[in-house]
Structure formats: structure tokens, C-alpha cells
C-alpha atoms as a PDB file:
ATOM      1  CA  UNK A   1      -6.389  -8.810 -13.977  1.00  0.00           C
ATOM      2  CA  UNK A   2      -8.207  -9.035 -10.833  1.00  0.00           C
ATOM      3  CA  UNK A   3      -6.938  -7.388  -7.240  1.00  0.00           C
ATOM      4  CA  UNK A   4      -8.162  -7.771  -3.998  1.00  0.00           C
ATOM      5  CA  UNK A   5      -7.210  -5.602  -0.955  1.00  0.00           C
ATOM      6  CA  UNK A   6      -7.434  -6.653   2.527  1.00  0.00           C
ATOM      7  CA  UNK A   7      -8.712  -4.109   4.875  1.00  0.00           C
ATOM      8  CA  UNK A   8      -7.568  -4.707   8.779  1.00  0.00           C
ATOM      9  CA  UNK A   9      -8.097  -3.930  12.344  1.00  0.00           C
ATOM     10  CA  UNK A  10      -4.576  -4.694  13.560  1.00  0.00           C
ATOM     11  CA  UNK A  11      -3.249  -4.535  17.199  1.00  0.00           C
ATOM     12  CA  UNK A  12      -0.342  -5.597  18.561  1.00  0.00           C
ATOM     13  CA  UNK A  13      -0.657  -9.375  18.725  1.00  0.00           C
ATOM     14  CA  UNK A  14       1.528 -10.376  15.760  1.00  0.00           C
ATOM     15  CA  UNK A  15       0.228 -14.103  15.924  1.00  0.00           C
ATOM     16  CA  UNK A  16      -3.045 -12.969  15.450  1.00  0.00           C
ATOM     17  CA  UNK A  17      -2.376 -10.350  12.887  1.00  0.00           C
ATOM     18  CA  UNK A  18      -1.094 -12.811  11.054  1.00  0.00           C
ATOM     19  CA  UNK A  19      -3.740 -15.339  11.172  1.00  0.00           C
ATOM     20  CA  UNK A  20      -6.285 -12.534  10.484  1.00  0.00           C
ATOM     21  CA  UNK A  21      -4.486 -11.712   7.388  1.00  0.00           C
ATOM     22  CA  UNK A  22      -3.661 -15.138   6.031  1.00  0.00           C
ATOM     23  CA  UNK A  23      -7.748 -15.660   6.285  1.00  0.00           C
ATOM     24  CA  UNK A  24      -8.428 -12.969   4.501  1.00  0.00           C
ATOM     25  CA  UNK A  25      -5.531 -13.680   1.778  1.00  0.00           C
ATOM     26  CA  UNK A  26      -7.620 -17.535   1.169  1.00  0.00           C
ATOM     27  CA  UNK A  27     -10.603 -15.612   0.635  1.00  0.00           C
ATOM     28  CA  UNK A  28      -9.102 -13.221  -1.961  1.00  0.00           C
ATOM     29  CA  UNK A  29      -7.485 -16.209  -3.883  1.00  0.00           C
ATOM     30  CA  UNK A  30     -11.322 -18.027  -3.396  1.00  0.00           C
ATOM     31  CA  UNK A  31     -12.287 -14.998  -6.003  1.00  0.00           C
ATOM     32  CA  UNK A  32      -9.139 -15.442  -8.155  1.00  0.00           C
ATOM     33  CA  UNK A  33      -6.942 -13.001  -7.242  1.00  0.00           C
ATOM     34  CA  UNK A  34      -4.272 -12.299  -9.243  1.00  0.00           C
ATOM     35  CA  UNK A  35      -2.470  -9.924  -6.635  1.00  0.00           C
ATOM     36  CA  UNK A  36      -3.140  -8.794  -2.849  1.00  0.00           C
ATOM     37  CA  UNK A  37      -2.649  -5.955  -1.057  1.00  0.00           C
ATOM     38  CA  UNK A  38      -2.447  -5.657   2.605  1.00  0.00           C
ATOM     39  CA  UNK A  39      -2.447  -2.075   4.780  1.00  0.00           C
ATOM     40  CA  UNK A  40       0.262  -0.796   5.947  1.00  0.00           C
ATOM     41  CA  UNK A  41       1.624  -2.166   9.572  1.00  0.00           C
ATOM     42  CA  UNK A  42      -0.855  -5.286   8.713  1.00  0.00           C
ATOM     43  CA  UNK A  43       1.332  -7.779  10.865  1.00  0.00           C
ATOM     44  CA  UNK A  44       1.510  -5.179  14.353  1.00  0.00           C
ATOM     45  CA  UNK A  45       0.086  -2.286  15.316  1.00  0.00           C
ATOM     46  CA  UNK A  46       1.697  -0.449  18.063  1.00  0.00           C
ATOM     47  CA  UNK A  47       3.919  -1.350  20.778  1.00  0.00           C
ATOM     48  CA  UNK A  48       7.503  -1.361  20.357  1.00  0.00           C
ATOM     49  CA  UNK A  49       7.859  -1.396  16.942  1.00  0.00           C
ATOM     50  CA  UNK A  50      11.678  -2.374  16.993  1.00  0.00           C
ATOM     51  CA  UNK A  51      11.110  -5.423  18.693  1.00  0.00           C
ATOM     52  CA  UNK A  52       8.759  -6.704  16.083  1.00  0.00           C
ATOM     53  CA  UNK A  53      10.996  -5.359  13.488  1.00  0.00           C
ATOM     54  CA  UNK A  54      11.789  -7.558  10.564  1.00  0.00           C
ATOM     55  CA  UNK A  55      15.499  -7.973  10.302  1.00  0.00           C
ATOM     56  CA  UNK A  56      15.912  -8.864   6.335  1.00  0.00           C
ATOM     57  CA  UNK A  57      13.560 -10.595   3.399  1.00  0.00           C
ATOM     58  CA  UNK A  58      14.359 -13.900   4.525  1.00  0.00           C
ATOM     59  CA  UNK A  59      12.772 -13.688   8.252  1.00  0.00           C
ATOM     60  CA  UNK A  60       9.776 -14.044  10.022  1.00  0.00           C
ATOM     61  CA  UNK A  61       6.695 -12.275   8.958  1.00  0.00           C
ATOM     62  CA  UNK A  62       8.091 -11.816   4.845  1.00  0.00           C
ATOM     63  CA  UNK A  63       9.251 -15.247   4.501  1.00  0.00           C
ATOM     64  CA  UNK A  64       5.944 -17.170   5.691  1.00  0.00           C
ATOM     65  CA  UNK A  65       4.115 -14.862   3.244  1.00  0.00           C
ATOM     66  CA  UNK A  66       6.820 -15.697   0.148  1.00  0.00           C
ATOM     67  CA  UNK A  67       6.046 -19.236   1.189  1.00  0.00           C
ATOM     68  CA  UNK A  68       2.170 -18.554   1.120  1.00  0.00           C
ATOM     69  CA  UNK A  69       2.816 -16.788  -2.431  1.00  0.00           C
ATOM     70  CA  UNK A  70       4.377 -19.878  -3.998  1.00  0.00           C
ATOM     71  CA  UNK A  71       2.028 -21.991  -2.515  1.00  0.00           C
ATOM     72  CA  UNK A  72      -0.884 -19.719  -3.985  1.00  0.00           C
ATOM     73  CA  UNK A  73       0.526 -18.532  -6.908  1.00  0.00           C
ATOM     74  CA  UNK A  74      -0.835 -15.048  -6.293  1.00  0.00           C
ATOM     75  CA  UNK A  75       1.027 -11.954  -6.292  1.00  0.00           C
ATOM     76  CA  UNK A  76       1.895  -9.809  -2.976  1.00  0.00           C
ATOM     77  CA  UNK A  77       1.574  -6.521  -1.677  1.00  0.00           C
ATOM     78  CA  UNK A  78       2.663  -7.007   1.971  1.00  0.00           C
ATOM     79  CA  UNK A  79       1.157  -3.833   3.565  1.00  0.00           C
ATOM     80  CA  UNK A  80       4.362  -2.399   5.228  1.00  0.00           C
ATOM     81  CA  UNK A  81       6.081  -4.221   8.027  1.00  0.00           C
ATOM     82  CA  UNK A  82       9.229  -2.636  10.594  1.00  0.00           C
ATOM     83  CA  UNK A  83      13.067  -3.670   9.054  1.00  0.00           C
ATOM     84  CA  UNK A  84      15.601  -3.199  11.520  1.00  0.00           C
ATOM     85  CA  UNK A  85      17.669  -0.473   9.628  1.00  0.00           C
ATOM     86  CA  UNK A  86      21.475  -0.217   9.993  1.00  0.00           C
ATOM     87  CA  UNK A  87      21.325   2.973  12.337  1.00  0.00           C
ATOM     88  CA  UNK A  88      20.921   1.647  16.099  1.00  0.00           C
ATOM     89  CA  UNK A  89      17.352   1.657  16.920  1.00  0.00           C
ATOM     90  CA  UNK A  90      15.798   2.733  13.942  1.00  0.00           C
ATOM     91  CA  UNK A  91      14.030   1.105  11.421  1.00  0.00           C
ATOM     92  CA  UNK A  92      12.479   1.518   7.923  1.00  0.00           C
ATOM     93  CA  UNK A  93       8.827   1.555   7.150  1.00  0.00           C
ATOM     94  CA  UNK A  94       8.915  -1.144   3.874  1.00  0.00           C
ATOM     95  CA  UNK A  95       6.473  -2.328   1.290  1.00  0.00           C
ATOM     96  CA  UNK A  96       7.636  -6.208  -0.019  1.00  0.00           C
ATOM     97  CA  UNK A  97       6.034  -6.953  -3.134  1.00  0.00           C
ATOM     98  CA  UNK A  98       6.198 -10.272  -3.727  1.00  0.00           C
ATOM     99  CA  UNK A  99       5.637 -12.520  -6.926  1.00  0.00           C
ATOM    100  CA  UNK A 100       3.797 -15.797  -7.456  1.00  0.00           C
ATOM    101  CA  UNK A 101       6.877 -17.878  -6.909  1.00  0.00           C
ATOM    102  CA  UNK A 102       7.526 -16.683  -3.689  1.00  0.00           C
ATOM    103  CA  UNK A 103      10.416 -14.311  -4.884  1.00  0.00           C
ATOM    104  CA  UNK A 104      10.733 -10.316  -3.867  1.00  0.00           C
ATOM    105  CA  UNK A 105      10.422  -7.994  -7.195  1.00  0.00           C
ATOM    106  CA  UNK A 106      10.472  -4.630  -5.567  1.00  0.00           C
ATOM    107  CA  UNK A 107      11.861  -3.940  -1.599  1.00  0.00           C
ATOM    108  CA  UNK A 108      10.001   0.163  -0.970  1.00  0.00           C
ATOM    109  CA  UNK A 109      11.031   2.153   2.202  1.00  0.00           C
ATOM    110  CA  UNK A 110       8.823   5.071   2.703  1.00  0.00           C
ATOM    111  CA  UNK A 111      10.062   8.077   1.639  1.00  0.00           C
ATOM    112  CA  UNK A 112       7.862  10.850   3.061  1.00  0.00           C
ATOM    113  CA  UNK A 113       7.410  10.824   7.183  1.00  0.00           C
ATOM    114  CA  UNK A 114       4.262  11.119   8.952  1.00  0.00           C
ATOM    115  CA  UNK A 115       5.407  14.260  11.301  1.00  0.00           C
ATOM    116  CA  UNK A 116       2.245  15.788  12.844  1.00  0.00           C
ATOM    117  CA  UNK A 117       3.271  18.266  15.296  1.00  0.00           C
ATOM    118  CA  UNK A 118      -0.745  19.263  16.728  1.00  0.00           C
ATOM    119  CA  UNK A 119      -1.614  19.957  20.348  1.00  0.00           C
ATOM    120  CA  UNK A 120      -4.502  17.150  19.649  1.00  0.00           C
ATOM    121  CA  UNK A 121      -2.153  14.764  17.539  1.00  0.00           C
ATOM    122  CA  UNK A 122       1.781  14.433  17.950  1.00  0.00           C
ATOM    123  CA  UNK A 123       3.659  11.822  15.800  1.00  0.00           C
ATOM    124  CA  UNK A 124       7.641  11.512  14.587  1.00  0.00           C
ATOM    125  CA  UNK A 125       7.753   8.950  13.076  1.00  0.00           C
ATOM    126  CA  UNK A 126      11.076  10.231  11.588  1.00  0.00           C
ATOM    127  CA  UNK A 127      12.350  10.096  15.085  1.00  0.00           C
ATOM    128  CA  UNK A 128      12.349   6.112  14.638  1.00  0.00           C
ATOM    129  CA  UNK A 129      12.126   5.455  11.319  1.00  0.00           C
ATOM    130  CA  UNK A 130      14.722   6.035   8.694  1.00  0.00           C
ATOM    131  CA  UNK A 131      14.000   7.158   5.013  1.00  0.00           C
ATOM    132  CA  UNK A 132      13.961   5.560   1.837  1.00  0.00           C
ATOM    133  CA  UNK A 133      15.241   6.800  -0.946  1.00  0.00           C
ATOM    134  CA  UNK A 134      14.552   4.916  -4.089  1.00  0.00           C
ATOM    135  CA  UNK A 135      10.540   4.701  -5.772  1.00  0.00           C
ATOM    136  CA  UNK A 136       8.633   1.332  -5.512  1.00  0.00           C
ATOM    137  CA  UNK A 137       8.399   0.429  -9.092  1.00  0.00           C
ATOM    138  CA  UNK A 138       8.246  -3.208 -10.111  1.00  0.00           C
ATOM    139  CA  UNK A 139       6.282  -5.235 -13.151  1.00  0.00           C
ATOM    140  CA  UNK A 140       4.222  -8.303 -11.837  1.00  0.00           C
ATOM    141  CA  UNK A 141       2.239 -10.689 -14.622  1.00  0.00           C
ATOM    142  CA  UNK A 142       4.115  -8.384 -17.552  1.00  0.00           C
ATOM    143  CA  UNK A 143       2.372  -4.994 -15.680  1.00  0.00           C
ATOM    144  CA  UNK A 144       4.193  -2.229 -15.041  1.00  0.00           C
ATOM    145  CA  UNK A 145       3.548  -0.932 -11.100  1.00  0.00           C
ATOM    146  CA  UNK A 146       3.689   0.693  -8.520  1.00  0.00           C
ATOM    147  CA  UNK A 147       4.055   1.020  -4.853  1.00  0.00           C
ATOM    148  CA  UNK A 148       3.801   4.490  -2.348  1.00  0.00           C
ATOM    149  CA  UNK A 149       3.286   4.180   1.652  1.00  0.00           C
ATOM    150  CA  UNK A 150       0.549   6.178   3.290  1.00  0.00           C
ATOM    151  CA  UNK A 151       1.798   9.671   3.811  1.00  0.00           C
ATOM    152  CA  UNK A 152       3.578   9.482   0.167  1.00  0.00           C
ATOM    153  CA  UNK A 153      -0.047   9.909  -0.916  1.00  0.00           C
ATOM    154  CA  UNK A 154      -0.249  13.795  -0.008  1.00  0.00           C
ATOM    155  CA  UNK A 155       3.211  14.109  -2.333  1.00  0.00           C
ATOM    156  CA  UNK A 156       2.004  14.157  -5.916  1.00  0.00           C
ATOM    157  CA  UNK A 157       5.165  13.775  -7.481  1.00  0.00           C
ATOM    158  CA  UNK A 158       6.059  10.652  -5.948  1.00  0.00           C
ATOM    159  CA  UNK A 159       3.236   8.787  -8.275  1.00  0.00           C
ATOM    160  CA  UNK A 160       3.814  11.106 -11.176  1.00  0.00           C
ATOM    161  CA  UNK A 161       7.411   9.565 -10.803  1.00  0.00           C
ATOM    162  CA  UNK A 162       5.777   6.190 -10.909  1.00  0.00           C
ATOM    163  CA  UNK A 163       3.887   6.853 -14.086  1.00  0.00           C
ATOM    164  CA  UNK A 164       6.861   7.942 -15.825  1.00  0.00           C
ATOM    165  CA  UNK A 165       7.920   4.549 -15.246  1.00  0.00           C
ATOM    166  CA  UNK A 166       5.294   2.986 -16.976  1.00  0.00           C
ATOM    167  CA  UNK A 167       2.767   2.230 -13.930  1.00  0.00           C
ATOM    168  CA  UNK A 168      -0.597   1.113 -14.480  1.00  0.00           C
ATOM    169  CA  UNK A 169      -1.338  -0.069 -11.519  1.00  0.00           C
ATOM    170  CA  UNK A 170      -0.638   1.834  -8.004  1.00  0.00           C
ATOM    171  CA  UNK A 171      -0.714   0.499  -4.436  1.00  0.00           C
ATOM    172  CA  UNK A 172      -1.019   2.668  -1.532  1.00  0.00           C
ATOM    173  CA  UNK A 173      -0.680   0.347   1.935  1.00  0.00           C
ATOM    174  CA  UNK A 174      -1.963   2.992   4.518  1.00  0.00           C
ATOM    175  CA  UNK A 175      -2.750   3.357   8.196  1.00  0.00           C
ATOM    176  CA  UNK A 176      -4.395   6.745   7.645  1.00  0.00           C
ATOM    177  CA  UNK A 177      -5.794   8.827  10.148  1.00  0.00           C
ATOM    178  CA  UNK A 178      -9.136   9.878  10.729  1.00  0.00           C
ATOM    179  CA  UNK A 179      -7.856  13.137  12.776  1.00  0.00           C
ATOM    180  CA  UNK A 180      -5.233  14.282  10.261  1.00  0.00           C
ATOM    181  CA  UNK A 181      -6.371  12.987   6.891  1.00  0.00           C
ATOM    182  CA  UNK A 182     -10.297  12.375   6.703  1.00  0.00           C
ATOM    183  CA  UNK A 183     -10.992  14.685   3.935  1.00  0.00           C
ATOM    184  CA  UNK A 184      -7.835  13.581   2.187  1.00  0.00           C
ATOM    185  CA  UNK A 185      -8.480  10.466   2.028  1.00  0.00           C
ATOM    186  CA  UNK A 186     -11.604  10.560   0.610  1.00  0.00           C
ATOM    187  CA  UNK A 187     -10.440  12.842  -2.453  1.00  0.00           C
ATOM    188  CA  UNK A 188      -6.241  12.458  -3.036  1.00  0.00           C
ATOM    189  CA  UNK A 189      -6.706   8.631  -4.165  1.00  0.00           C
ATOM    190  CA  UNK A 190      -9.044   9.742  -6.697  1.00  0.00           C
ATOM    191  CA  UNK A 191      -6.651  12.898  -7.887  1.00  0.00           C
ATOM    192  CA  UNK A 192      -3.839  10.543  -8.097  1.00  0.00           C
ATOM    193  CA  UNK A 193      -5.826   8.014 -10.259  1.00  0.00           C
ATOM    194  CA  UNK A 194      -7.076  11.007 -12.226  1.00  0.00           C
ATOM    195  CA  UNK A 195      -3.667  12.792 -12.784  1.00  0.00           C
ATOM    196  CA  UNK A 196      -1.522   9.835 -13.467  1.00  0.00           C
ATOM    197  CA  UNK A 197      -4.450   7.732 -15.761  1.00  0.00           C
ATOM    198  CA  UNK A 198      -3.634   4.715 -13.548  1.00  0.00           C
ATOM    199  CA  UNK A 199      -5.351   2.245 -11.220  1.00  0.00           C
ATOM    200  CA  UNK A 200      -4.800   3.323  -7.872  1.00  0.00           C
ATOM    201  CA  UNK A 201      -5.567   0.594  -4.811  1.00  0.00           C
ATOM    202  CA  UNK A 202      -5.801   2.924  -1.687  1.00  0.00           C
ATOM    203  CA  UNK A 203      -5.813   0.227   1.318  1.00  0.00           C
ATOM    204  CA  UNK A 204      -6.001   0.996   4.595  1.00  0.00           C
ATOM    205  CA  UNK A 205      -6.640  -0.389   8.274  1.00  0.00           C
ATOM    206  CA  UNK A 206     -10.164  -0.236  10.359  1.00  0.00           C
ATOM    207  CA  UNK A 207     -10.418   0.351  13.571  1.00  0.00           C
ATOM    208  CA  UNK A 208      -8.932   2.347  16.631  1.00  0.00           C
ATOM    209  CA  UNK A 209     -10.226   4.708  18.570  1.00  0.00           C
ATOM    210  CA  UNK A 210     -10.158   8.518  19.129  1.00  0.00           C
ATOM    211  CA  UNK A 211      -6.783  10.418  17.873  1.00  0.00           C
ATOM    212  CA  UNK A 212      -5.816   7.072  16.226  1.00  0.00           C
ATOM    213  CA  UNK A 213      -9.097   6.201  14.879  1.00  0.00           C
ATOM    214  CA  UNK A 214      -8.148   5.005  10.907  1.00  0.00           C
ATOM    215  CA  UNK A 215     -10.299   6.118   7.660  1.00  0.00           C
ATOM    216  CA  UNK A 216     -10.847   2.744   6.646  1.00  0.00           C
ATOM    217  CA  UNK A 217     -12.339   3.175   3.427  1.00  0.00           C
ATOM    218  CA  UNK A 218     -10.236   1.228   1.268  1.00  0.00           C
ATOM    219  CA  UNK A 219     -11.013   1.508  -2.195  1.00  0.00           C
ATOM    220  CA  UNK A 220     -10.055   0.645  -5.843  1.00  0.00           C
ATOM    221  CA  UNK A 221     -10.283   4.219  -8.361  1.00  0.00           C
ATOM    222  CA  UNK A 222      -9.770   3.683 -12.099  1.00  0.00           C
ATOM    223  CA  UNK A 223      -8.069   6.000 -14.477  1.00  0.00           C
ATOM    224  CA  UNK A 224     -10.640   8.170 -15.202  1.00  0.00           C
ATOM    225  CA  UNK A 225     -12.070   8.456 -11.392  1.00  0.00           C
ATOM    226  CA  UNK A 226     -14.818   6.034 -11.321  1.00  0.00           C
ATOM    227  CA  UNK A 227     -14.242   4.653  -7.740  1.00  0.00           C
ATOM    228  CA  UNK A 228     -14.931   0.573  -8.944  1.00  0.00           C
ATOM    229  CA  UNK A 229     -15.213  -0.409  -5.670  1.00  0.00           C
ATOM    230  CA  UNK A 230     -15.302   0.537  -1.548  1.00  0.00           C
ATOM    231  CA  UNK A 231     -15.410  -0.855   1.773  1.00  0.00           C
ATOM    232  CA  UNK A 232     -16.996   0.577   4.935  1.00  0.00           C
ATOM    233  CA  UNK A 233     -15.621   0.382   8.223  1.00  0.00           C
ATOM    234  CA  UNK A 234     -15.291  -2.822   8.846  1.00  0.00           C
ATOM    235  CA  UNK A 235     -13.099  -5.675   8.203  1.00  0.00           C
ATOM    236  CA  UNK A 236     -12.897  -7.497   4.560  1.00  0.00           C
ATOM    237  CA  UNK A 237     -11.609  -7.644   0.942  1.00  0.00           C
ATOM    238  CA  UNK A 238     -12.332  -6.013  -1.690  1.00  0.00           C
ATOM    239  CA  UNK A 239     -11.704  -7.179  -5.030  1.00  0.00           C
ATOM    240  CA  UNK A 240     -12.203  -5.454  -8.315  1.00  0.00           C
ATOM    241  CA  UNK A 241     -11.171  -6.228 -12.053  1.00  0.00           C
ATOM    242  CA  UNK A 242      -9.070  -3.783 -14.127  1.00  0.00           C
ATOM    243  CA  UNK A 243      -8.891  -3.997 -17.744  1.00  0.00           C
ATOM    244  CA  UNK A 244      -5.874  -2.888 -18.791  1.00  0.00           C
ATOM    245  CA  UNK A 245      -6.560  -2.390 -22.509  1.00  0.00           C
ATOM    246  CA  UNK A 246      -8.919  -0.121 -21.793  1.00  0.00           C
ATOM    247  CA  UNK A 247      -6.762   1.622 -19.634  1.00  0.00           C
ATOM    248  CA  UNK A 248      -4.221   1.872 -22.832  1.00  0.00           C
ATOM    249  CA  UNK A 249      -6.849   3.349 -24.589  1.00  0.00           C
ATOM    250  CA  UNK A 250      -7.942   6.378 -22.931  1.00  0.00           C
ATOM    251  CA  UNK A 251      -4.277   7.319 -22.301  1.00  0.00           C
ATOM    252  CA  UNK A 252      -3.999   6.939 -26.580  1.00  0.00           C
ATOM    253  CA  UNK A 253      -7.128   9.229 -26.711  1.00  0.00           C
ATOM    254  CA  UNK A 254      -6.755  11.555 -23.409  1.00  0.00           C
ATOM    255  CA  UNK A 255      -2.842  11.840 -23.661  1.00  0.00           C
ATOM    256  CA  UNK A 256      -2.494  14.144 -21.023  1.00  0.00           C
ATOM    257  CA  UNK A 257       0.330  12.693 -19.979  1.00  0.00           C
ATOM    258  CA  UNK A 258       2.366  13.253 -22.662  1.00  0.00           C
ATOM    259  CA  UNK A 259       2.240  17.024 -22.265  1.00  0.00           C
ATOM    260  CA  UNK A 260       3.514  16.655 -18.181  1.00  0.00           C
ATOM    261  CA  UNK A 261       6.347  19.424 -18.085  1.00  0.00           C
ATOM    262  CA  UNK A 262       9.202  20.175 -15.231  1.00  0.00           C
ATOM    263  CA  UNK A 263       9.021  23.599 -14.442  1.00  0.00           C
ATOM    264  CA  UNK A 264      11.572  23.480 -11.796  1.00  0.00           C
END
């Protein structure tokens, strides 16, 4: 199976977002790409993030990629994109996965918040954004996967809950932040690849400056660490193949996983 993952510098023209991704998508299905990921908040960055808000699965932003999908035939991550939530005002933070006919398999609302209360960086995003409360599990091309949001990555027993679903592939959609999450970007993908024995796509957004300067960095970690492949700072795609049969294997002869205990 092959998997490409877009890497973005998105701002708050939505048109152009848009365009920029849908580029990016043709190259990724140039290389054969089975399924893409975008980052999270591919489609706006910024701005008033109700009024760009997605109101259901069937509008705007979601349905021109589900048309794009069946077009394609290639599987979708979309990033994470604003859904008007029931509560006045608010919204949820949600990860579409989408399959090659055009059709939604798994609808994920972030669970965890990104609350940084620093006197260089101050965020709520729980102020505006309601939480989910079911896991992004779905199976795409007869794989079992999954799908966390950014600031899920720091919570270890979100994936682990993954795994025990069967996952073999992960998808992270992330805006992470340089100020708050350098170091842990560079090393939590990895841990989570390592302690689940999973693929995990970590995909984030370029750009921005200062406080909300981004990691970029997207990259694809096997099961057993080896980082297969890793962008820079700039714009692109990365695509990597993952063979799943060997995957199968080193869980039958490394089962770790089997011996995963709740102590609680």
C-alpha cells in the first residue's frame, strides 16, 4: 500500500487552500497513492473559524473532496476542518476519512484540547471547540486504521486504544507548534510507532511565524522506528510504501503487544 501526505502552509484564504491542496492531492495520485493525508486545518488557517465552519458531511469543503475521491479512486484523510457543533458558537475539530467511492468510513472529533496557558503562548481552544468522544478507527482497502488529531499525540493511550482495534496504519493530521512541541514532535511519532508496532503518518503544516511558527516535519515511521521518509520545511508530499506483511510479522515474532496490561 502506498501513502502520501501533503504538507501545507495554510492561511486564511479558503479558495486558495483549497486549490493548494487539490494540487498537491494530483501529484500524490501521479505516484499511485492509495490514500492521502492532509494536516490538520488544511482548508483555513485562522480567522474566524466559525464562519468557515463546515456545517455537516454533505457541504462545502468535505463534499468537493468526496467528489475528488470518487473521481480518483484514492482514499482520504481530510486533515481536520471546523463543524459547526450543536452548542451555539462552538464547533468540533474533525478528521473525515473518506473512501475511494467518495463515501465517509470514519467521522473523528478531537478528543484532547490544545490548552496552553504560557505568558509567551496562550491558546483555548476548548473555549471554542467542543470535544469528541468516540476513537477514529475505520478499515480502508481491507486495513484496519486509525485516526488521532494533533494534541491526541502527547496522550499515549489514545493510539494504544487504536491498536487494540486492530490498527496498522495511524494518521496524525497536525498543526503543531514549534514553541510548545518542537522536541515532541521530533520523538512522540516515533514512540507511538514503536509502542503500538504500527505505521504512524505524522502530517503537519509549514509555515508561520514566531509563537505560531509550525514543526513541519511531516514524516512516515514504521513499526519498528525506522523513520521511511521526511520532509523539511517546505511545502510537498511525501509518499512512502508500507508492507503490511511484514508488519504482521514482527508483531508474530516481537509480540509485545500481547502482554499490554491495565493497571488502573
Amino acid at each position: 500500500m502506498k501513502i502520501s501526505l501533503i504538507q501545507m502552509d495554510a492561511g486564511q484564504d479558503k479558495e486558495a487552500n483549497i486549490g493548494k491542496a487539490l494540487a498537491f492531492l494530483d501529484e500524490a495520485v501521479e505516484v499511485g497513492a492509495d490514500i492521502v493525508c492532509f494536516p490538520e486545518m488544511f482548508s483555513v488557517y485562522g480567522g474566524d473559524r466559525f464562519e468557515h465552519a463546515e456545517t455537516d458531511a454533505d457541504s462545502g469543503t468535505v463534499k468537493r473532496f468526496r467528489d475528488v475521491a470518487r473521481e480518483k479512486r484514492v482514499g482520504i484523510v481530510l486533515g481536520s476542518v471546523k463543524v459547526r457543533a450543536d452548542q451555539v458558537g462552538r464547533v468540533t475539530n474533525t478528521s473525515f476519512v473518506i473512501d475511494r467511492d467518495g463515501e465517509i468510513i470514519c467521522r473523528y472529533d478531537k478528543i484532547h484540547m490544545y490548552d496552553v496557558m504560557r505568558e509567551d503562548v496562550y491558546v483555548r481552544e476548548s473555549d471554542e471547540t467542543v470535544s469528541g468522544e468516540s476513537i477514529g478507527s475505520f478499515e480502508f482497502d481491507g486495513v484496519k486504521m486509525g485516526v488521532g488529531i494533533c494534541f491526541d499525540l502527547r496522550f499515549p493511550n489514545y493510539f494504544q486504544a487504536l491498536m487494540q482495534t486492530g490498527a496498522e496504519v495511524i494518521f496524525l493530521p497536525s498543526h503543531f507548534r514549534k514553541a510548545t512541541g518542537r522536541i515532541a514532535w521530533d520523538i512522540l511519532p516515533n514512540a507511538r510507532a514503536i509502542e503500538n508496532q504500527s505505521y504512524f503518518c505524522a502530517c503537519g503544516q509549514a509555515g508561520g511565524e514566531g509563537a505560531k511558527a509550525r514543526c513541519a516535519h511531516t514524516k512516515l515511521v514504521s513499526y519498528d522506528g525506522t523513520v521511511l521518509g521526511e520532509l523539511g520545511e517546505e511545502e510537498g508530499v511525501l509518499t512512502a510504501e508500507v508492507d503490511l506483511d511484514a508488519l504482521r510479522t514482527f508483531r508474530k515474532e516481537f509480540p509485545t503487544l500481547e502482554q499490554i496490561r491495565d493497571f488502573q
